[in-house]
Protein backbone atom coordinates (compact mmCIF):
# COMPACT_ATOMS: atom_id res chain seq x y z
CA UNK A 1 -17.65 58.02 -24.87
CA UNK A 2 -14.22 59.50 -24.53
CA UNK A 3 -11.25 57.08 -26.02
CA UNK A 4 -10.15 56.11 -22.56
CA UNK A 5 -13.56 55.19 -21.47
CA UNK A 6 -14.16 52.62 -24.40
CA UNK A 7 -10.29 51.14 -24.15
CA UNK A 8 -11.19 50.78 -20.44
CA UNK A 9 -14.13 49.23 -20.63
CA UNK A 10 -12.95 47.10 -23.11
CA UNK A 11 -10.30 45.83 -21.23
CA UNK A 12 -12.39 45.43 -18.13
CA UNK A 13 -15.25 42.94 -20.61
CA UNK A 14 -12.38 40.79 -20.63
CA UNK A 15 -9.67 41.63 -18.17
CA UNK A 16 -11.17 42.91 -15.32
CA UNK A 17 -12.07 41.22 -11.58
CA UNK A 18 -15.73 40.65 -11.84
CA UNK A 19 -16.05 38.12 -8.94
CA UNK A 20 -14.84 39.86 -5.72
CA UNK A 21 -17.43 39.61 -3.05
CA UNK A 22 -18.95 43.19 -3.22
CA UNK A 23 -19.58 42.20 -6.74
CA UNK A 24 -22.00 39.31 -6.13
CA UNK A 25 -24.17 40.80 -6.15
CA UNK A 26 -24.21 44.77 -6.51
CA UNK A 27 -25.93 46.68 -4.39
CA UNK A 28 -26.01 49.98 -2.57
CA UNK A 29 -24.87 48.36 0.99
CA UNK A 30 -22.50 46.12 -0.27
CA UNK A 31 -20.92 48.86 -2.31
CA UNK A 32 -21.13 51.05 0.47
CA UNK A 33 -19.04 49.08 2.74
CA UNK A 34 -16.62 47.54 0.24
CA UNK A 35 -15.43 51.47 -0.50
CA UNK A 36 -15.26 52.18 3.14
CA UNK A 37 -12.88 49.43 3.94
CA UNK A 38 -11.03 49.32 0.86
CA UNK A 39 -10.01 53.19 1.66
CA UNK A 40 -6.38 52.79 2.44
CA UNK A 41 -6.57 49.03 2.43
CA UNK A 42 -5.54 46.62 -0.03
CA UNK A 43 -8.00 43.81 -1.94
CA UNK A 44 -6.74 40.83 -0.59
CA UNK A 45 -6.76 42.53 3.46
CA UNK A 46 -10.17 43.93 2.89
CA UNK A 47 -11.69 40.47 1.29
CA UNK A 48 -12.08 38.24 4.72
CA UNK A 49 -13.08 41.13 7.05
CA UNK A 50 -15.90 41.82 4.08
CA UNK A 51 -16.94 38.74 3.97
CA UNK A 52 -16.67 38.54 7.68
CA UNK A 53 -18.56 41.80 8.74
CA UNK A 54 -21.51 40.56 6.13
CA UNK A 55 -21.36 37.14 8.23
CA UNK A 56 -22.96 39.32 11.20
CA UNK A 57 -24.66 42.36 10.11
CA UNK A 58 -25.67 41.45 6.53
CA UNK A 59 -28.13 44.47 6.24
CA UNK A 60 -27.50 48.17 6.83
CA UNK A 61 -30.65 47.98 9.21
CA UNK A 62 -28.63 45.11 11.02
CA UNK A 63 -25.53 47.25 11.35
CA UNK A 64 -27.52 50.55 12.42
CA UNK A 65 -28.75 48.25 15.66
CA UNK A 66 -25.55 46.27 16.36
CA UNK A 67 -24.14 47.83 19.31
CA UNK A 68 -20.50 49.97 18.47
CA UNK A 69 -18.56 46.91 20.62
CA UNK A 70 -19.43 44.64 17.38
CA UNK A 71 -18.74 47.00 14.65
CA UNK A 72 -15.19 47.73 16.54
CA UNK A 73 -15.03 43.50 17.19
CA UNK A 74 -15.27 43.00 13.59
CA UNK A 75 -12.96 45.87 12.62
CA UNK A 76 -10.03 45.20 14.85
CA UNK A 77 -7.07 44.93 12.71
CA UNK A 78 -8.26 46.68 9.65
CA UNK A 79 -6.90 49.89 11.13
CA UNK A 80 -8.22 53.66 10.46
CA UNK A 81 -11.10 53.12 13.24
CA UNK A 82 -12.76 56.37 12.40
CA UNK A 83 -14.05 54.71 9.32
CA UNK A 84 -15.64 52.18 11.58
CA UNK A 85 -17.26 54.55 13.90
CA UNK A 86 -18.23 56.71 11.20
CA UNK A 87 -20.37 53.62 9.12
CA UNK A 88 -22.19 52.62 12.06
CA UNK A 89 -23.24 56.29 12.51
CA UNK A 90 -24.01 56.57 8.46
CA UNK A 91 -26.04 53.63 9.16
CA UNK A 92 -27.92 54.91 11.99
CA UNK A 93 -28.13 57.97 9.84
CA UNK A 94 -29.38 56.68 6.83
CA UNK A 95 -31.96 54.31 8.81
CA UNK A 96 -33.51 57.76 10.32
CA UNK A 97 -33.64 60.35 7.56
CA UNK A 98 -33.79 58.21 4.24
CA UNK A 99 -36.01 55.62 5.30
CA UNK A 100 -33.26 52.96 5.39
CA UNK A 101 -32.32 53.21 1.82
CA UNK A 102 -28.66 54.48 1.06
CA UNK A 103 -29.11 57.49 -1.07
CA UNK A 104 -28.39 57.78 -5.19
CA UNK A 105 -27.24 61.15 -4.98
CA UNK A 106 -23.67 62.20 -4.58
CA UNK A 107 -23.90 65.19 -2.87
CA UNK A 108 -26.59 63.41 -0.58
CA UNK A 109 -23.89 60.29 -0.06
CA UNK A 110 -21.27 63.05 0.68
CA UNK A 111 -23.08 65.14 3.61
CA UNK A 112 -22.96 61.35 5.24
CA UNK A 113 -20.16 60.65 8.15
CA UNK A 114 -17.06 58.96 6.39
CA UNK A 115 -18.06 59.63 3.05
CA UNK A 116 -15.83 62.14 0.89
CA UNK A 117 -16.37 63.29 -2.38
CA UNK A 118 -14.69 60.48 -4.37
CA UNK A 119 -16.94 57.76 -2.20
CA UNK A 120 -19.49 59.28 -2.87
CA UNK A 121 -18.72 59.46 -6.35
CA UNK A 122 -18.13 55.34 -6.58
CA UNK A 123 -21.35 54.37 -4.45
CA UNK A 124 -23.40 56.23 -6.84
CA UNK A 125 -21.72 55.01 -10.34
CA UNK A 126 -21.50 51.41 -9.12
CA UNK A 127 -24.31 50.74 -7.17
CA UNK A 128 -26.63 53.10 -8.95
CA UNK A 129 -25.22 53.98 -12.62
CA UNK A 130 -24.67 57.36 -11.81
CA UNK A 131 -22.23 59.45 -13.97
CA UNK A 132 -19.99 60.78 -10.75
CA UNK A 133 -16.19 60.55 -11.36
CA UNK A 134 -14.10 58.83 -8.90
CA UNK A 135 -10.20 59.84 -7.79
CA UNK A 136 -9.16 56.95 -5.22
CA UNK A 137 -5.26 56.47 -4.88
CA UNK A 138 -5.63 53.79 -7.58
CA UNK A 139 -7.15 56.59 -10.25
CA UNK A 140 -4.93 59.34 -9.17
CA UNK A 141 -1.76 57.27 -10.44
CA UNK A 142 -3.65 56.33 -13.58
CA UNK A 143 -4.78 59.78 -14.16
CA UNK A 144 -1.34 60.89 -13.26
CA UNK A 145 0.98 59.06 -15.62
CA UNK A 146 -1.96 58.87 -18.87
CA UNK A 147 -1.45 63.11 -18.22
CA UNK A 148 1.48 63.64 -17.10
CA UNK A 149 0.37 65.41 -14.27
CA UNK A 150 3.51 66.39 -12.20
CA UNK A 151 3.58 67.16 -8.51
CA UNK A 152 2.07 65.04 -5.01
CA UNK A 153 -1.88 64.87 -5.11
CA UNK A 154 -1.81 66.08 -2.07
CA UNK A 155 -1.43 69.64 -2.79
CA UNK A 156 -4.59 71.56 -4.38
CA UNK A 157 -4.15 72.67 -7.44
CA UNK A 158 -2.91 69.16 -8.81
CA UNK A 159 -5.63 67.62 -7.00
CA UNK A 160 -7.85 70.16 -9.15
CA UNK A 161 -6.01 68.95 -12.41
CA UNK A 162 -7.21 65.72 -11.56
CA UNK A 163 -10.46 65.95 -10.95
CA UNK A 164 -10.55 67.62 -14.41
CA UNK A 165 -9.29 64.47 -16.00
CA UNK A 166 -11.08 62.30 -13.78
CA UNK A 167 -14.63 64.33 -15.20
CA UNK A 168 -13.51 64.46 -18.75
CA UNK A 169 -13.48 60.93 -19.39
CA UNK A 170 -15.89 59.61 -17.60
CA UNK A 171 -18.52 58.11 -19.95
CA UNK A 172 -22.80 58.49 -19.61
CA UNK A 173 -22.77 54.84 -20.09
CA UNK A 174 -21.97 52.19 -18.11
CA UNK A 175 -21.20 54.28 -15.40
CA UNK A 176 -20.39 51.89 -13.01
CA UNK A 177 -18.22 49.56 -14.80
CA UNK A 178 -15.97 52.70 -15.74
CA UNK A 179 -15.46 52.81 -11.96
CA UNK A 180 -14.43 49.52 -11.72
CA UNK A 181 -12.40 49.25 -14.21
CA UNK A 182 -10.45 52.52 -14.22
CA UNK A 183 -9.46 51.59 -10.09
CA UNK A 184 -8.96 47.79 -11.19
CA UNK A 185 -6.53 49.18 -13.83
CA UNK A 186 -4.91 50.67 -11.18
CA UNK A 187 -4.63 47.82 -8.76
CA UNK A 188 -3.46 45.69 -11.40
CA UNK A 189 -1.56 47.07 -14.25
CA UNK A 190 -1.15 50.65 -13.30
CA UNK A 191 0.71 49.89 -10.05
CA UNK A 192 2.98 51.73 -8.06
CA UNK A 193 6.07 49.54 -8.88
CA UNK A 194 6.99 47.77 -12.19
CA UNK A 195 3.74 49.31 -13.81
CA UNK A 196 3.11 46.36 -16.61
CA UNK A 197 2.52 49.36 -19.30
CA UNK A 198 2.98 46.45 -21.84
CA UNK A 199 -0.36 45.02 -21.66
CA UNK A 200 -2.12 48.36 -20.17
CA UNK A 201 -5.02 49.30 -22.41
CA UNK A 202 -4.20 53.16 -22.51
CA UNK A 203 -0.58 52.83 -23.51
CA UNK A 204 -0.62 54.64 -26.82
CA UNK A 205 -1.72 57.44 -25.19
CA UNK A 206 -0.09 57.72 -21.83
CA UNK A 207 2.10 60.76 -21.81
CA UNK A 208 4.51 58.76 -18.31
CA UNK A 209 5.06 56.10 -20.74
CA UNK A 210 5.97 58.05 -24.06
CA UNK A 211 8.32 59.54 -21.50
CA UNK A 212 9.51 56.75 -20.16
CA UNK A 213 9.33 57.28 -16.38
CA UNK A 214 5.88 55.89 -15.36
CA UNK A 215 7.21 55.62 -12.02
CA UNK A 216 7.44 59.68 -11.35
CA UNK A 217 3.52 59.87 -10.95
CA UNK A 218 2.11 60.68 -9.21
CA UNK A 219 4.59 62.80 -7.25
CA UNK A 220 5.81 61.74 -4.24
CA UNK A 221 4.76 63.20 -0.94
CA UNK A 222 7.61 65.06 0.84
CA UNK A 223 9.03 62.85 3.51
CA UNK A 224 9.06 63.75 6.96
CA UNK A 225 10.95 61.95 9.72
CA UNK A 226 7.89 60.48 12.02
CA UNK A 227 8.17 61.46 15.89
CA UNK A 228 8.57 59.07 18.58
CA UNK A 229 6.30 58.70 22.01
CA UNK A 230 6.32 56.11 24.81
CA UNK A 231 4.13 55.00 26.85
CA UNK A 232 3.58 51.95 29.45
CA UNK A 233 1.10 49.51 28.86
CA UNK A 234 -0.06 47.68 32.22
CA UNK A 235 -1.38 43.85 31.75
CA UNK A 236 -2.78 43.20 34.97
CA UNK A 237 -4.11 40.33 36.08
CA UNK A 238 -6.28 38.87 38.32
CA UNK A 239 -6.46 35.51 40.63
CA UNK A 240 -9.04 34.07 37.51
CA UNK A 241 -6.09 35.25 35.04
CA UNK A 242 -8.03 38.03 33.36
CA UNK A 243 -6.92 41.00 32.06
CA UNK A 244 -8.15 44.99 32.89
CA UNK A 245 -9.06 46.50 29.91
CA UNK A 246 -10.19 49.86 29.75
CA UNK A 247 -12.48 51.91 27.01
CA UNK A 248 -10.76 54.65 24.92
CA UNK A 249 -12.61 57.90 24.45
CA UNK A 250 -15.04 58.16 21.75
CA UNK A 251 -12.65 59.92 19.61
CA UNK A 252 -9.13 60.55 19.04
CA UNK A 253 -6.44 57.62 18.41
CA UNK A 254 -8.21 54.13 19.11
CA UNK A 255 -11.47 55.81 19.58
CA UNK A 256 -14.09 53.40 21.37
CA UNK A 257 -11.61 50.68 21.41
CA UNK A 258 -10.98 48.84 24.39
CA UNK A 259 -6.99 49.43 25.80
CA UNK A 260 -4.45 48.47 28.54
CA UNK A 261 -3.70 51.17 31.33
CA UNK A 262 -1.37 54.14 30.02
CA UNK A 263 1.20 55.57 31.48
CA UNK A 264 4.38 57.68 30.92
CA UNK A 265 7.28 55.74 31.12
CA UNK A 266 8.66 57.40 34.03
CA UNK A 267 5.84 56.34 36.65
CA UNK A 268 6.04 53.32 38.44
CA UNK A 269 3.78 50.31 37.35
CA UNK A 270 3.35 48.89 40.63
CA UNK A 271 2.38 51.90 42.22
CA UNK A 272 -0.26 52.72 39.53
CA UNK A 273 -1.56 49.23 39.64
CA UNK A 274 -2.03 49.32 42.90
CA UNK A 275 -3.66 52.68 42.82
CA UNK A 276 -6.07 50.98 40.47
CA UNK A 277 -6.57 47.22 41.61
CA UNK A 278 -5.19 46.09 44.61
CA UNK A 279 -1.31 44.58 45.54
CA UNK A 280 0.69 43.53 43.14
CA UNK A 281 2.60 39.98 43.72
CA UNK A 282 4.65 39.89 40.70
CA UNK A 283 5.79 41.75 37.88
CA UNK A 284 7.22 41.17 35.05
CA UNK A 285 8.55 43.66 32.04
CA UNK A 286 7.71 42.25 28.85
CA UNK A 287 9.63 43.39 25.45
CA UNK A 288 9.35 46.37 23.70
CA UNK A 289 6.55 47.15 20.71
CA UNK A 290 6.34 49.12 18.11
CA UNK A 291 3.17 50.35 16.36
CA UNK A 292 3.24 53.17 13.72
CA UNK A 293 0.44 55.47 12.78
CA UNK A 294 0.29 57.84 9.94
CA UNK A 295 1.98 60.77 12.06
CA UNK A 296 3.90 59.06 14.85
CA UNK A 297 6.11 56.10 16.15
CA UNK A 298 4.21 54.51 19.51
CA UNK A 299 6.70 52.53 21.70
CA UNK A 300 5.10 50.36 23.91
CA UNK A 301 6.67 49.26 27.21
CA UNK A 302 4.62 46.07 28.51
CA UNK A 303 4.15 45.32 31.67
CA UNK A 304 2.98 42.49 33.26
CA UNK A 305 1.48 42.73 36.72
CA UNK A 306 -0.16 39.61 38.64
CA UNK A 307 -2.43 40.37 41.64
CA UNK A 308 -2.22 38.86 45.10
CA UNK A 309 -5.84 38.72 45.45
CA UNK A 310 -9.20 39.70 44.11
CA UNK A 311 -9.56 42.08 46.66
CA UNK A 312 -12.46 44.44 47.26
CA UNK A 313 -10.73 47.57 44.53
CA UNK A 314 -10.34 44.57 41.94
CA UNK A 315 -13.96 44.05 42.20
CA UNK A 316 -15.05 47.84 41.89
CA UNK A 317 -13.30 48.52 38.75
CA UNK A 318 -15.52 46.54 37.20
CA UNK A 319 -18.31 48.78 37.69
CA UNK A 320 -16.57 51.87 36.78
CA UNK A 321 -17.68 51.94 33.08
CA UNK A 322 -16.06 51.96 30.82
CA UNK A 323 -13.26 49.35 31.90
CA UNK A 324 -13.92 45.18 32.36
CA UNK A 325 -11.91 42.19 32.95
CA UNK A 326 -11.00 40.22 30.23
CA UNK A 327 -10.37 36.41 29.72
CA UNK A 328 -7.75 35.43 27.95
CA UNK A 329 -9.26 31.85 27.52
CA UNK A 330 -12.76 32.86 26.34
CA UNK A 331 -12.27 36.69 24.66
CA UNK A 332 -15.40 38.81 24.65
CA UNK A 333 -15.96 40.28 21.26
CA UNK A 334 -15.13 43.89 21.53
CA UNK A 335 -13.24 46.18 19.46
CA UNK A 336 -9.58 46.48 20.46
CA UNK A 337 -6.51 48.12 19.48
CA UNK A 338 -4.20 46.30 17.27
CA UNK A 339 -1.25 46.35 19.89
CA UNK A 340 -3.26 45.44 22.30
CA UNK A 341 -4.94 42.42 20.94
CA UNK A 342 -1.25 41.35 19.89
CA UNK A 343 -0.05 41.58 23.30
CA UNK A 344 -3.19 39.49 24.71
CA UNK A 345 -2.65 36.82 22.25
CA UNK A 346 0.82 36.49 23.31
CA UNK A 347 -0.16 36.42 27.13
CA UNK A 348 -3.23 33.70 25.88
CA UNK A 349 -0.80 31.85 24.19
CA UNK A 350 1.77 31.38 26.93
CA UNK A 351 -0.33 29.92 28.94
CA UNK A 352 0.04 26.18 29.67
């Protein structure tokens, strides 16, 4: 094994998190879905949506049938919803052309939806001892400060110099464990901030720390001011206090989640409520919200709009898939969009 390998694996025999749920026990779905949710996502966020998602679709053949509602239900919050949509397709997927069982082979695990080379990479070491290097965030920094590997991962060619590294020392041996260990390194020790390079097992040969400036890797990726876009959001309610909720398209931001009414901020609420549902007899503008995505600032303008009646147009948006009414007092379990479920807690909550 290469030096790094054995101090790693030495450190993880007596160091490293052995008990987190996708640990007990190991196995290919488990894995599967742990490294799925934990892209992007910390440990302690991914932990009780794990442990909730294998609550209600504890197979992969359970999670290939569960209707997309569920999987979107049991997401909300977790953010990045592509990865949900993509894992009930792998599912699906893997259910029709392997037979049900997750496949052992990289490059097999990689022509799957959602799953990128270094997924791949850490399905196959962990769940099936396979000697495929990993580069998550948590082993790019590693990587970065042992080598001294200057410049933002993002960019190719020090992606490439990574990947080297990564390949280099990954051992024939306990595969898997390596995997662990090298990303639990990275949660742990090898942070982003205050890097405890004390007790790190690779010290004496880390090139950031000989330096002195572990906190230059990896590079930093060039900031960019975020743009701003508005929009209205319409609560509207009915005589039974429900909510209209309507189903986002299939892809794109919030894809297959269920949403309020959109609308620039220029148009007038009551108009396009009324255009929609029937009169209005009150409304009410409810504060401002903020939600950020990777690219963009969202402001949200609420707006809260109470029905006269449940006239006939109330009635026939209902069966105009894909929208529904939704009660605030007994929620239907469907995937919805983290400003949105904030803003129908709030409304829930108000309520005497």
């Amino acid at each position: 094994m290469p030096t790094i390998a054995k101090r790693l694996l030495n450190w993880f025999d007596q160091h490293g998190r052995k008990n987190l749920p996708w640990q007990q026990p190991i196995e290919p779905y488990r894995v599967w879905l742990s490294e799925i949710m934990l892209q992007q996502t910390q440990v302690d966020t991914v932990i009780p949506y794990f442990n909730r998602f294998l609550e209600q679709l504890p197979t992969l053949a359970s999670l290939a049938k569960a209707p997309q509602d569920q999987v979107l239900h049991l997401w909300t919050g977790l953010g990045y919803y592509a990865r949900a949509r993509n894992l009930h397709k792998c599912a699906q997927i893997v259910m029709e052309q392997h037979n049900g069982q997750m496949p052992s082979d990289p490059e097999q695990l990689e022509a799957l939806p959602g799953i990128g080379r270094s997924t791949a990479a850490a399905i196959a070491s962990i769940a099936f001892g396979k000697d495929s290097a990993i580069l998550d965030g948590n082993v790019k920094r590693v990587l970065a400060r042992h080598h001294a590997v200057e410049g933002w991962p993002g960019k190719p060619a020090v992606l490439s110099q990574l990947w080297l590294h990564a390949e280099h020392h990954m051992p024939s041996k306990r595969c898997g464990d390596y995997s662990q260990a090298i990303m639990d390194l990275g949660a742990t020790l090898c942070s982003r901030s205050k890097p405890k390079c004390d007790i790190c097992p690779l010290q004496s040969s880390c090139l950031a720390h000989k330096q002195g400036n572990p906190q230059d890797y990896p590079g930093k990726k060039p900031r960019k001011v975020l743009p701003v876009k508005t929009v209205q959001m319409l609560l509207i309610q009915n005589l039974d206090g429900h909510i209209l909720l309507q189903q986002r398209p299939p892809s794109g931001i919030w894809g297959g989640l269920w949403s309020l009414p959109e609308f620039p901020p220029e148009d007038d609420a009551c108009q396009q409520t009324e255009a929609l549902t029937g009169v209005v007899s009150t409304h009410t503008e409810l504060p401002p919200v903020r939600h950020t995505f990777s690219h963009y600032h969202l402001d949200i303008q609420p707006q809260l709009l109470q029905l006269s009646a449940n006239i006939t147009k109330a009635q026939q948006v209902m069966e105009t898939a894909p929208q529904l009414w939704y009660n605030l007092q007994q929620p239907q379990e469907l995937g919805l969009a983290a400003p949105v479920k904030k803003l129908l807690n709030q409304l829930a909550s108000a309520k005497p």
